[in-house]
Protein backbone atom coordinates (compact mmCIF):
# COMPACT_ATOMS: atom_id res chain seq x y z
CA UNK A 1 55.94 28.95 1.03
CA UNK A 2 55.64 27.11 4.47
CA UNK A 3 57.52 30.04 6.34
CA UNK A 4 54.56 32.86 4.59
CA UNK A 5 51.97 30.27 5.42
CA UNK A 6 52.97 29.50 9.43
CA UNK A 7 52.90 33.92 9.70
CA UNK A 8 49.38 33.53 7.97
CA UNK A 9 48.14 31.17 10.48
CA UNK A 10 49.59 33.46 13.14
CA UNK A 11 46.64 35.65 13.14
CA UNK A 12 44.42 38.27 10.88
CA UNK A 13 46.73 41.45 11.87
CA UNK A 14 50.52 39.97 10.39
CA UNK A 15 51.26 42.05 7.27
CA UNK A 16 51.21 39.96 4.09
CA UNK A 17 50.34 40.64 0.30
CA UNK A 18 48.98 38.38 -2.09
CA UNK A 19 49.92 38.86 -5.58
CA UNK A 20 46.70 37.34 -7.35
CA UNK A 21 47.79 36.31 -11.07
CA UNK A 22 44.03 35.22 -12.62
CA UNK A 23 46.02 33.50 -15.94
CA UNK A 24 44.35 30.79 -17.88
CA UNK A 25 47.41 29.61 -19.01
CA UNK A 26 45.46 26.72 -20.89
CA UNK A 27 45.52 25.10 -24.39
CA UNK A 28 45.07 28.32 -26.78
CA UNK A 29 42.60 26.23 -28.77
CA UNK A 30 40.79 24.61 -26.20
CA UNK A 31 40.39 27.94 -24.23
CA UNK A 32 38.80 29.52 -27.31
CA UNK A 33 36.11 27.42 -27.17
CA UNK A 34 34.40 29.09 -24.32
CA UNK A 35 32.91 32.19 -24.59
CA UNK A 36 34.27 35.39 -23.27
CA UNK A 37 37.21 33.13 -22.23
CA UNK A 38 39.37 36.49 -21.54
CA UNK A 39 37.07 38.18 -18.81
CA UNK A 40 37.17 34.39 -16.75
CA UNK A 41 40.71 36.41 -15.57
CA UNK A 42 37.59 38.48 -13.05
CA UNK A 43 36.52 34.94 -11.87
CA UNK A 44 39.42 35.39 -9.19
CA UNK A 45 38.12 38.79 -7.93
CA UNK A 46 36.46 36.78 -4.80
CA UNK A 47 40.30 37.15 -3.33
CA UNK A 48 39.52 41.25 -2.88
CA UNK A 49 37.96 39.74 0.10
CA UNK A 50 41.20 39.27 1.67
CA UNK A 51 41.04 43.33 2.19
CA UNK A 52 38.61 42.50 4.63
CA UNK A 53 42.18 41.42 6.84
CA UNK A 54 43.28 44.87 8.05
CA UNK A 55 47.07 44.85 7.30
CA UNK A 56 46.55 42.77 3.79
CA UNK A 57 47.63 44.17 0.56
CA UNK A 58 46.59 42.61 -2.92
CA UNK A 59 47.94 42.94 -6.28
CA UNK A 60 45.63 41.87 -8.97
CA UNK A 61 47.15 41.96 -12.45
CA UNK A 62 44.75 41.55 -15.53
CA UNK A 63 45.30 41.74 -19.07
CA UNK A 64 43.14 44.38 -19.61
CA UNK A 65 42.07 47.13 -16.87
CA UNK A 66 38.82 46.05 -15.00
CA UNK A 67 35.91 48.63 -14.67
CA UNK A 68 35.88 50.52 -11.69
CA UNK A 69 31.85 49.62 -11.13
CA UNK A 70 33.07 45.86 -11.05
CA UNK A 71 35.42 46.78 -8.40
CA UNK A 72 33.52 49.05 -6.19
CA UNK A 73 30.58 46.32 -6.16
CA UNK A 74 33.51 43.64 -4.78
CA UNK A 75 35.10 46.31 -2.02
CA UNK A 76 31.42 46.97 -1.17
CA UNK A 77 30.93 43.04 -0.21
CA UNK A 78 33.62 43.49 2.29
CA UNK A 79 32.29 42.83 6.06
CA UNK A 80 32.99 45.39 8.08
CA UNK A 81 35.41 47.08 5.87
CA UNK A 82 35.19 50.70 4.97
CA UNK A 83 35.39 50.58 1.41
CA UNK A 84 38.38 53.50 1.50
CA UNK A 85 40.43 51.25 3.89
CA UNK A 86 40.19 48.34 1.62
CA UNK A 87 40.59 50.66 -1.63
CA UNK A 88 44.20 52.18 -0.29
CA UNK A 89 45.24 48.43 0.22
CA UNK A 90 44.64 47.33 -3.36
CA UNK A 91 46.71 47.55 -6.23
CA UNK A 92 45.24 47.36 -9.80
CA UNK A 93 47.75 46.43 -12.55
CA UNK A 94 47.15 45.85 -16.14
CA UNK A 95 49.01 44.55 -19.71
CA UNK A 96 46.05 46.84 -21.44
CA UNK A 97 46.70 43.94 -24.16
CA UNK A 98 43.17 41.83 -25.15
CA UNK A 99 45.47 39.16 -27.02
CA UNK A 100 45.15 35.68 -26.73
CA UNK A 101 48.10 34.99 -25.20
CA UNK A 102 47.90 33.84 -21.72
CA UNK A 103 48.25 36.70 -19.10
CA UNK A 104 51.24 35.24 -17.43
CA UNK A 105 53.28 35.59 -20.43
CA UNK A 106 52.08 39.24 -21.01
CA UNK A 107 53.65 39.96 -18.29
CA UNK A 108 56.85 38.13 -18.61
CA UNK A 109 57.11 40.61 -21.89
CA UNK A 110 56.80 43.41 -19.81
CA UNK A 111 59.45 43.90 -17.71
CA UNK A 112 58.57 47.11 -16.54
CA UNK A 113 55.96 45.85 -15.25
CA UNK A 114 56.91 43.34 -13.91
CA UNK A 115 59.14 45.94 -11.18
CA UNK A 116 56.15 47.77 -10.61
CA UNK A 117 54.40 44.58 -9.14
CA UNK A 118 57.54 44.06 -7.19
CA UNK A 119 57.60 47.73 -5.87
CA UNK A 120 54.08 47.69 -4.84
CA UNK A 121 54.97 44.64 -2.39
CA UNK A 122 56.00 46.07 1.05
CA UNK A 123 57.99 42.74 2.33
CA UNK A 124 58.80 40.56 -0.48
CA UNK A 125 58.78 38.03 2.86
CA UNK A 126 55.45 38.42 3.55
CA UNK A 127 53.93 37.83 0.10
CA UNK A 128 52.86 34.99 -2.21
CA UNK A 129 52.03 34.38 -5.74
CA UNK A 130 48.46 32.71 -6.85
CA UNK A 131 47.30 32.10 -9.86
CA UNK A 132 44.31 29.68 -11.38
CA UNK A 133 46.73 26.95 -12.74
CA UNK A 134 50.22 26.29 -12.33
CA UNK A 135 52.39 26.50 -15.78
CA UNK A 136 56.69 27.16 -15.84
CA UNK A 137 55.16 30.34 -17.03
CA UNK A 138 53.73 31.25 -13.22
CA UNK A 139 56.91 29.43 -11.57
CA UNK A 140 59.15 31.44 -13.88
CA UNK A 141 57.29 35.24 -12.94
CA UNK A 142 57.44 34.23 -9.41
CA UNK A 143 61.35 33.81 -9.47
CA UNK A 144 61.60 36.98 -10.83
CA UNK A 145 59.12 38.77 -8.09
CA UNK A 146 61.15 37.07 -5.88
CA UNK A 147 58.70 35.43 -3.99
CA UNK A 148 56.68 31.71 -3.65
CA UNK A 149 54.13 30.48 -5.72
CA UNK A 150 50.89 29.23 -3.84
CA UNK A 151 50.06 26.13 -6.15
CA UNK A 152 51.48 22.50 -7.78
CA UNK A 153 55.06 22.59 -9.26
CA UNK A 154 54.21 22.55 -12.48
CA UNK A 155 56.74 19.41 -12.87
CA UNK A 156 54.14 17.24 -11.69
CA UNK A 157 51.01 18.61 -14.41
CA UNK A 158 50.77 15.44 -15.39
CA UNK A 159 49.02 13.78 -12.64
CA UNK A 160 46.36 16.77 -13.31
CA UNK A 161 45.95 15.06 -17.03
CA UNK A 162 42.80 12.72 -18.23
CA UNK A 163 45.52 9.89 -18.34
CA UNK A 164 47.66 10.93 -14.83
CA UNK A 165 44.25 10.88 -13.53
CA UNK A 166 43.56 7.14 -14.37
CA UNK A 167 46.79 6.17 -12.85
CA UNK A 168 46.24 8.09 -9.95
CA UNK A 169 42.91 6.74 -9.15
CA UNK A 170 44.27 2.92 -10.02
CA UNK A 171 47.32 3.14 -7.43
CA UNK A 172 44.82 4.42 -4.94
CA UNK A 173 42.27 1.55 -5.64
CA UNK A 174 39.52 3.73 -6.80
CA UNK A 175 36.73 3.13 -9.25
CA UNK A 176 37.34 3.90 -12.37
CA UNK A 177 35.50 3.52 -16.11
CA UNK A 178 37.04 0.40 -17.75
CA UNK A 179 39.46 2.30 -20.78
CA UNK A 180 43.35 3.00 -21.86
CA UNK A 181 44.62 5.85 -21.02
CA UNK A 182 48.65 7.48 -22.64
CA UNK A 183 46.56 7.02 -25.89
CA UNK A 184 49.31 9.37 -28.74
CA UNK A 185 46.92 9.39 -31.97
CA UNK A 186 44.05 8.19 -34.17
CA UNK A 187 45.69 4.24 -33.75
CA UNK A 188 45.69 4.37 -30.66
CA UNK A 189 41.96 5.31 -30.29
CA UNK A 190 40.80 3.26 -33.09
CA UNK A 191 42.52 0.06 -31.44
CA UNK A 192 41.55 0.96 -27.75
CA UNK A 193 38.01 1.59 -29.07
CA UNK A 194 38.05 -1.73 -30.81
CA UNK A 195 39.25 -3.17 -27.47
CA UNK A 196 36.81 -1.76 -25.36
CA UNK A 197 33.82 -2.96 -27.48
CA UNK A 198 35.17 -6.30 -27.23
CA UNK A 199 36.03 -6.46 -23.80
CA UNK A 200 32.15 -5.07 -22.95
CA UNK A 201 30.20 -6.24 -26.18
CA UNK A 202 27.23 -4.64 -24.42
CA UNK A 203 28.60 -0.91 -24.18
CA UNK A 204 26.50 1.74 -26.21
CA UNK A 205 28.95 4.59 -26.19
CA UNK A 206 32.85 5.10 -25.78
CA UNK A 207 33.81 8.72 -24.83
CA UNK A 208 37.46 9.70 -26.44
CA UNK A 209 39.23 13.07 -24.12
CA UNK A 210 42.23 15.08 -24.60
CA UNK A 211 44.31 14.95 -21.92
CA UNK A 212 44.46 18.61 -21.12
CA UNK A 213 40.97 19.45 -22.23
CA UNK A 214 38.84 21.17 -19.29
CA UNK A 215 34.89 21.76 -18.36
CA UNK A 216 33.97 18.76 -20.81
CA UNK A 217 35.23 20.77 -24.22
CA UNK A 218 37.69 18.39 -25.21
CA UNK A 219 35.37 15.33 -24.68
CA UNK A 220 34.17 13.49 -27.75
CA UNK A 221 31.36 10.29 -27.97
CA UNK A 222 31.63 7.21 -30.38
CA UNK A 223 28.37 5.58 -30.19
CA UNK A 224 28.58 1.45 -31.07
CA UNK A 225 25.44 1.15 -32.27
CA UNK A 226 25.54 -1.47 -36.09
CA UNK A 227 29.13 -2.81 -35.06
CA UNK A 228 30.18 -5.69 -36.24
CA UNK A 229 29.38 -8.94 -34.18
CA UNK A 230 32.44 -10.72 -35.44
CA UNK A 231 34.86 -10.16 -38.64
CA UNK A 232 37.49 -6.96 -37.99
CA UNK A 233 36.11 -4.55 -35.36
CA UNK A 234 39.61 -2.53 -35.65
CA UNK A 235 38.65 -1.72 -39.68
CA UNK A 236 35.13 -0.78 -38.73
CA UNK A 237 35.84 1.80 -35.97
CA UNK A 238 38.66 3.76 -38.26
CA UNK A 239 36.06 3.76 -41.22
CA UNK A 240 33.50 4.52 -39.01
CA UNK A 241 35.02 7.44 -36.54
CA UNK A 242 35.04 10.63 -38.52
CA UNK A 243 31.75 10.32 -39.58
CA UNK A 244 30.00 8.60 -36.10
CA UNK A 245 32.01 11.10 -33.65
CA UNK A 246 30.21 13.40 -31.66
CA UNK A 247 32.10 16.69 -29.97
CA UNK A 248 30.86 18.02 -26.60
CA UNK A 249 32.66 21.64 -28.30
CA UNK A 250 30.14 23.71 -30.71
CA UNK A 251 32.22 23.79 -34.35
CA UNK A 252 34.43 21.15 -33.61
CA UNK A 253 35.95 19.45 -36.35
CA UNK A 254 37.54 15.54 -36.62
CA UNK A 255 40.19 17.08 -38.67
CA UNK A 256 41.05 19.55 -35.80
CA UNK A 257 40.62 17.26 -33.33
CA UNK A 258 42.25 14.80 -34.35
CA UNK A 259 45.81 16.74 -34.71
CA UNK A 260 44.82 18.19 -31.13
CA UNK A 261 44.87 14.64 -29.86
CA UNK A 262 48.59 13.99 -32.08
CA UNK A 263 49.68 17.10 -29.45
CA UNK A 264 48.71 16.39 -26.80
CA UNK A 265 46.98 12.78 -26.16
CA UNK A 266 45.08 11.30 -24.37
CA UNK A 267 41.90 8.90 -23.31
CA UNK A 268 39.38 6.28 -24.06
CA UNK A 269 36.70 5.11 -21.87
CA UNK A 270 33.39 3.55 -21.50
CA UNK A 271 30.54 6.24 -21.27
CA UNK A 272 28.79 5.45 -17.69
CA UNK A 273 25.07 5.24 -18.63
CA UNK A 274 21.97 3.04 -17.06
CA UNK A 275 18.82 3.12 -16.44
CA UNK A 276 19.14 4.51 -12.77
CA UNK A 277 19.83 8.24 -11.96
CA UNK A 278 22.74 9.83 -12.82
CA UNK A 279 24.87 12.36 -11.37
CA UNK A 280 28.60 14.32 -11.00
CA UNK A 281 29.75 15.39 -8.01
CA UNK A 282 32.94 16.38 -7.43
CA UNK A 283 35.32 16.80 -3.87
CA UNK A 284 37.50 19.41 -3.24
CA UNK A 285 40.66 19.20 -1.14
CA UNK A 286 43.74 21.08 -0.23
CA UNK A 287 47.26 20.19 0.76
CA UNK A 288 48.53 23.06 2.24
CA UNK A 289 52.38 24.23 2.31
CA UNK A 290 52.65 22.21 5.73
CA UNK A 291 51.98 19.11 4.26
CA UNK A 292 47.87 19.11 5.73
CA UNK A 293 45.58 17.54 4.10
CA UNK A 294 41.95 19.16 4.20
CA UNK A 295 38.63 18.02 2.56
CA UNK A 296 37.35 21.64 1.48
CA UNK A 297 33.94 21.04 -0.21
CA UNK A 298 31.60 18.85 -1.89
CA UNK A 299 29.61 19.98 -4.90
CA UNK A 300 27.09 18.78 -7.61
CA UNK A 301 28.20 19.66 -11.00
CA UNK A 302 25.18 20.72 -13.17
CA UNK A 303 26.20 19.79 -16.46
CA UNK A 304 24.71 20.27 -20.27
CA UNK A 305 26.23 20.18 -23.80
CA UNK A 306 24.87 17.29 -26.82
CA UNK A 307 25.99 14.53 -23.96
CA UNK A 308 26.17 16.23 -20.12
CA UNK A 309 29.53 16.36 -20.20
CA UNK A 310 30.12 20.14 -20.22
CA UNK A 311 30.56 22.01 -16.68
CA UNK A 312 27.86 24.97 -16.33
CA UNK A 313 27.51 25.18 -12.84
CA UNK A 314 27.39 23.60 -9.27
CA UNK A 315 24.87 23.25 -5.89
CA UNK A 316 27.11 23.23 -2.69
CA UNK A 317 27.11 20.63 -0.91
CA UNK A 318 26.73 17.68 -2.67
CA UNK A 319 23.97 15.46 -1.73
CA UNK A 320 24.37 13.86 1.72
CA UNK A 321 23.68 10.42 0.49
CA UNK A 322 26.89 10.09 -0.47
CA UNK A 323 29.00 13.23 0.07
CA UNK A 324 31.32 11.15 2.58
CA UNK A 325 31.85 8.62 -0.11
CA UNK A 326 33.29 10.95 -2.13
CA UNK A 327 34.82 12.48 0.38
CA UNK A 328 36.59 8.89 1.73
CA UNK A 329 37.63 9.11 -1.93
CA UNK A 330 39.36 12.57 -1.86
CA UNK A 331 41.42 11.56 1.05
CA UNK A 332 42.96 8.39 -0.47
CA UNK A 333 44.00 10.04 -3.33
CA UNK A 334 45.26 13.14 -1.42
CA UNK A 335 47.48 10.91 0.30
CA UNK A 336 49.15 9.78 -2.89
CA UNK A 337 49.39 13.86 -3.95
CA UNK A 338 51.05 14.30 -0.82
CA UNK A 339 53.51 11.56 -1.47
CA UNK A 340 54.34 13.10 -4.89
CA UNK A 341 54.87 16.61 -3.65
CA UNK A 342 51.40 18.05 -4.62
CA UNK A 343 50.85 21.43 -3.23
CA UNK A 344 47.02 23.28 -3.26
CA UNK A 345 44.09 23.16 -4.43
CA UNK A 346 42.38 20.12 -6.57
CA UNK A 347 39.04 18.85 -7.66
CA UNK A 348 38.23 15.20 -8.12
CA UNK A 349 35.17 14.99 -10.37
CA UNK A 350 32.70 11.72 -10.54
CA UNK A 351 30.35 9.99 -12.29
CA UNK A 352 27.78 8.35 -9.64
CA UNK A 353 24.85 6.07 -10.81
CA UNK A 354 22.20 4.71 -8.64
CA UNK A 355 21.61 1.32 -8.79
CA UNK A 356 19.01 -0.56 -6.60
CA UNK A 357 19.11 1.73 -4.13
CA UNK A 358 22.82 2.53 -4.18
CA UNK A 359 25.18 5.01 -5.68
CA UNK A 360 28.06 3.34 -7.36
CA UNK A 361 31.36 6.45 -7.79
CA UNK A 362 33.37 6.27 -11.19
CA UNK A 363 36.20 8.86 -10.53
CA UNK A 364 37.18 10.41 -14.13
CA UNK A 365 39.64 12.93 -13.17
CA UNK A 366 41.24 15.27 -11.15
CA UNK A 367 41.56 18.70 -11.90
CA UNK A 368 45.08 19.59 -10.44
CA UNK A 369 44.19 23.62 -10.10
CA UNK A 370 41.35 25.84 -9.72
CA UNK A 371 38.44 25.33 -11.28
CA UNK A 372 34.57 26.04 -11.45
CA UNK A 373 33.77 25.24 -7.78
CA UNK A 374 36.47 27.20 -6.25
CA UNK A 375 35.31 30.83 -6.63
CA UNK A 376 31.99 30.12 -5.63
CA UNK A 377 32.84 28.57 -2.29
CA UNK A 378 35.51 31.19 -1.73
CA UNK A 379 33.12 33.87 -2.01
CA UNK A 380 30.79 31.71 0.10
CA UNK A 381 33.37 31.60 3.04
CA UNK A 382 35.17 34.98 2.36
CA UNK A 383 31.00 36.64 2.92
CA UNK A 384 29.79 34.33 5.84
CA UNK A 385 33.33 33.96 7.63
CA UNK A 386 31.81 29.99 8.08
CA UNK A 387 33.01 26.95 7.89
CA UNK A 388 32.52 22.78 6.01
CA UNK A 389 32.53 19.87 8.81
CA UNK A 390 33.42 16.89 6.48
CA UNK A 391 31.70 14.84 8.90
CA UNK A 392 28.10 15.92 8.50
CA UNK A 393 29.02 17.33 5.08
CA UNK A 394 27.02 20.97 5.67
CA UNK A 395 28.45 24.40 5.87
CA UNK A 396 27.56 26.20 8.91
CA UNK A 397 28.41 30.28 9.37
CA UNK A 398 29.93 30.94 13.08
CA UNK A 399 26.26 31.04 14.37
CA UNK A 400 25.14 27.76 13.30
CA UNK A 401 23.03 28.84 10.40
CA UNK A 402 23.09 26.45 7.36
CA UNK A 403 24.22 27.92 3.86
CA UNK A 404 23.78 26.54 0.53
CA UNK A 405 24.44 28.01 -2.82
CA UNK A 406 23.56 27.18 -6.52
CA UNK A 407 26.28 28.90 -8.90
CA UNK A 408 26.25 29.27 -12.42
CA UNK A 409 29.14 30.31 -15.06
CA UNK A 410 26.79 30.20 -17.81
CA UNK A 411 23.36 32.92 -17.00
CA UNK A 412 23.58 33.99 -20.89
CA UNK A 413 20.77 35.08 -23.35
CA UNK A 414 21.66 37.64 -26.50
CA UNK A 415 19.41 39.71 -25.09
CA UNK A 416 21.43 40.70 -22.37
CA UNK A 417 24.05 41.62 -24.22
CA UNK A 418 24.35 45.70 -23.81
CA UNK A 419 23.68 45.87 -20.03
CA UNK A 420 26.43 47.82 -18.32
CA UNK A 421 28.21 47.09 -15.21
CA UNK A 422 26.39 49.65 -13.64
CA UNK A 423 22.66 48.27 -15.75
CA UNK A 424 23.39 45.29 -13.58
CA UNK A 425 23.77 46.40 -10.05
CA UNK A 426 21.07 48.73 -10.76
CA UNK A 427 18.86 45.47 -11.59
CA UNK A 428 19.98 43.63 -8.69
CA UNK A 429 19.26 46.41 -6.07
CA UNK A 430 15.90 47.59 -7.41
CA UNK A 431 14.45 44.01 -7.51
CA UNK A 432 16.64 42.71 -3.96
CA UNK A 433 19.13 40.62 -5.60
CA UNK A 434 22.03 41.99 -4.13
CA UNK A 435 23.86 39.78 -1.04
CA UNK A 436 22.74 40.98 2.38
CA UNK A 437 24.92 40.53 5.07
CA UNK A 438 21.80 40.50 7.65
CA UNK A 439 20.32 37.77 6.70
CA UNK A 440 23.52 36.10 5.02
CA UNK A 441 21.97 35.10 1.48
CA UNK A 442 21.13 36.29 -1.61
CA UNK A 443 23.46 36.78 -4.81
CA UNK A 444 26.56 38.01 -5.76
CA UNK A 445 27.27 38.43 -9.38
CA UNK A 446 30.82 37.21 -11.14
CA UNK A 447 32.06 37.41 -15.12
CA UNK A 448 30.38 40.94 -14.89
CA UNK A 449 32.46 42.27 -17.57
CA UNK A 450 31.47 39.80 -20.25
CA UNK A 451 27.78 41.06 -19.73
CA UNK A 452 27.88 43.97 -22.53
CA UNK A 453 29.54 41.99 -25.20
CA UNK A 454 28.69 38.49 -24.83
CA UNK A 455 25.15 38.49 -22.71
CA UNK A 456 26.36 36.22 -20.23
CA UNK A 457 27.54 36.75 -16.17
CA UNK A 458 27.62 34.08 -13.29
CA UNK A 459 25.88 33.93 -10.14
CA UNK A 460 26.73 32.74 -6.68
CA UNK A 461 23.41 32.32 -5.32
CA UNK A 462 23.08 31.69 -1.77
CA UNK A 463 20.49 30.46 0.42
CA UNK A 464 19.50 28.71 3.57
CA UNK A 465 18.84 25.51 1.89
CA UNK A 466 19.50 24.08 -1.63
CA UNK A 467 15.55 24.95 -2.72
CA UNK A 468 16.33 28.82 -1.40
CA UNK A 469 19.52 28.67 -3.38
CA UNK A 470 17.92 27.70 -6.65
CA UNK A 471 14.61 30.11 -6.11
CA UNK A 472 17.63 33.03 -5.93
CA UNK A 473 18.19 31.79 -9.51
CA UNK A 474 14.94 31.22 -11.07
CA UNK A 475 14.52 35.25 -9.67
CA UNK A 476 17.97 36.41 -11.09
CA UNK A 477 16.90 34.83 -14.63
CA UNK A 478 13.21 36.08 -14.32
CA UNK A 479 13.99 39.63 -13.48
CA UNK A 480 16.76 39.54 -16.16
CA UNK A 481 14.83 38.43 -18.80
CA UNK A 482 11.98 40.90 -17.96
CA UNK A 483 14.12 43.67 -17.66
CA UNK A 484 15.43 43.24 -20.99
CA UNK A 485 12.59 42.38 -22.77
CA UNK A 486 11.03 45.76 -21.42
């Protein structure tokens, strides 16, 4: 991968394709739990902007064939592209199978296929695999292509898991939640919640996570409240946890959570709460295939479920109080990555509470891969062709003018369900939605597939400060929820 990367520094006119693999190879059960979890594979159609490079080519495989509306509406993005230029460079490949079964492995099964990815790629030397997260499933298809995966051996997942996490953060002398982490089943939480209470007999709340659970779903609270003062605490919690337990996911069970923790682990920790504000912001950082380490972003995850705990959108950038904090934060811990081989993207995601004045950072994990903040800010930078300064912690495009966005996963109401591809870009130019390239704000629409059937799309919407940004969306919802209504 460092050889493709050095000719993709080189300039915007080398030949190279980018074979874009949107899998959420993910915990089958987990993954279920969010809705319209199959069309998230469109969430990774911000990388058609790398048409807007003259000589690049892009494969983009999907398990079922994308709409040709959702396309043309991407190509049509592209800055001073003509749309047929970028068209003729694009390759659109599907498994036309809506299975459950993570893309990736669709297309190990088809073999056929599989050659007419690799025949569509001029110079297998100029090309590169990406994908959302990094499984022996994606390492395994790009052996066979024949060329190098863009993303973290999937030997070290681990250090991407609730419990890696801890250790991670520990080693690089960060704050963390006081908790146990390598936790294998209902003992171990029972005795590490018993712990935990006695170690703070103040706490409230104890949150219990899977290891590989993702955007708060496999999170769980045990609230304290009537434990014992003295006499066995350990007896209590085990009587008390199937019926006290509270899930973050919507139909979760204790029964089926409880095996899900026997498969795959994980973690108990004290629930950060006080009486001062509270907040998550997260850091994004890169270490690219030349060993570079680069702070990317800064966000502030907007979060909702029975507890906050579940990821439904983000403003960009994070508040400048304390966006170098988390920043300082990012790098210490990339430096470890580094050390262990890491290679890519990753998120590190916070719990900040302000206390007299002051924001104290609990770091809770790291999300070795893609995640919620990375499409937005892609199709942030892909659009405005700008840049982040880590130092003053604001994006600037190349004429100095500030952007901001507020982006949502999660715009959903049953009475949207019905609207076409082609309802919503009608909606979005008749009432000035749409991105303009003039002024450089405005919104861009993502998920549009899942609109019809499930009444829900996400939004990038961009602005010239974090109140424009948020008006955009307050308009978006508005005008959707009259136009449906009507």
């Amino acid at each position: 991968m460092a050889g493709v990367y050095e000719d993709v520094l080189s300039g915007p006119r080398i030949p190279r394709t980018n074979v874009v693999v949107p899998s959420l190879s993910l915990h089958a059960e987990e993954l279920a739990k969010i809705s319209g979890a199959h069309h998230y594979e469109e969430r990774m159609l911000c990388m058609l902007m790398l048409l807007r490079l003259p000589h690049g080519r892009l494969i983009y495989v999907t398990s079922q064939q994308i709409s040709s509306p959702i396309v043309d509406y991407y190509l049509h993005l592209l800055p001073g592209i003509p749309h047929q230029h970028a068209r003729q460079r694009l390759t659109l490949l599907s498994c036309h199978d809506a299975s459950s079964t993570p893309l990736t492995q669709k297309i190990l099964e088809r073999p056929r296929l599989i050659e007419r990815i690799r025949s569509a790629i001029p110079d297998l030397r100029a090309a590169h695999l990406t994908c959302f997260n990094s499984t022996p499933l994606e390492r395994t298809l790009a052996v066979r292509l024949g060329i190098p995966l863009y993303a973290c051996d999937p030997a070290l997942s681990y250090l991407g898991t609730k419990s890696g996490s801890r250790e991670i953060f520990r080693e690089a002398g960060v704050k963390i939640p006081d908790g146990f982490e390598n936790l294998r089943d209902e003992q171990d939480v029972v005795e590490a919640m018993a712990d935990l209470k006695r170690r703070q007999p103040g706490m409230r709340r104890a949150v219990i996570k899977l290891n590989d659970g993702f955007s708060g779903e496999g999170n769980a609270i045990f609230p304290y409240d009537g434990a014992p003062e003295s006499g066995n605490l350990v007896s209590w919690v085990r009587s008390e946890l199937p019926r006290r337990i509270r899930f973050e996911a919507r139909d979760e069970t204790w029964e089926r959570y409880r095996q899900k923790f026997a498969d795959m682990g994980g973690i108990v920790e004290s629930f950060v709460e006080g009486e001062g504000e509270i907040r998550s912001p997260s850091v994004q950082c890169r270490i690219d295939p030349l060993g570079r380490i680069r702070i990317i972003s800064t966000h502030d995850q907007v979060l909702g479920g029975p507890s906050g705990q579940v990821f439904l959108g983000s403003t960009f950038p994070a508040d400048e109080e304390y966006s170098r904090d988390i920043q300082d934060v990012g790098q210490r811990v990339a430096q470890l990555l580094k050390g262990r081989e890491v290679l890519g993207r990753f998120a590190i995601d916070f719990i900040s509470l302000k206390r007299a004045g002051r924001w104290e950072h609990y770091a809770i994990e790291i999300n070795l891969r893609k995640g919620g903040t990375t499409h937005p800010y892609m199709m942030l930078q892909f659009l405005t062709n700008g840049s982040y300064d880590p130092e003053s912690g604001l994006y600037h495009t190349p004429t100095g003018k500030p952007c901001y966005y507020f982006a949502s996963d999660n715009l959903s109401s049953p009475a949207y369900r019905g609207l076409t591809p082609d309802d919503l870009i009608d909606i979005s130019v008749d009432h000035r939605l749409h991105f303009d390239a003039a002024s450089q704000q405005g919104v861009v629409f993502h998920l549009i597939g899942a609109l019809s059937e499930y009444g829900k799309v996400g939004t990038v919407c961009i602005g010239d400060s974090h109140e424009s940004a948020r008006k955009f969306y307050r308009e978006t919802v508005g005008v959707l929820d009259r136009e449906t209504r009507e």
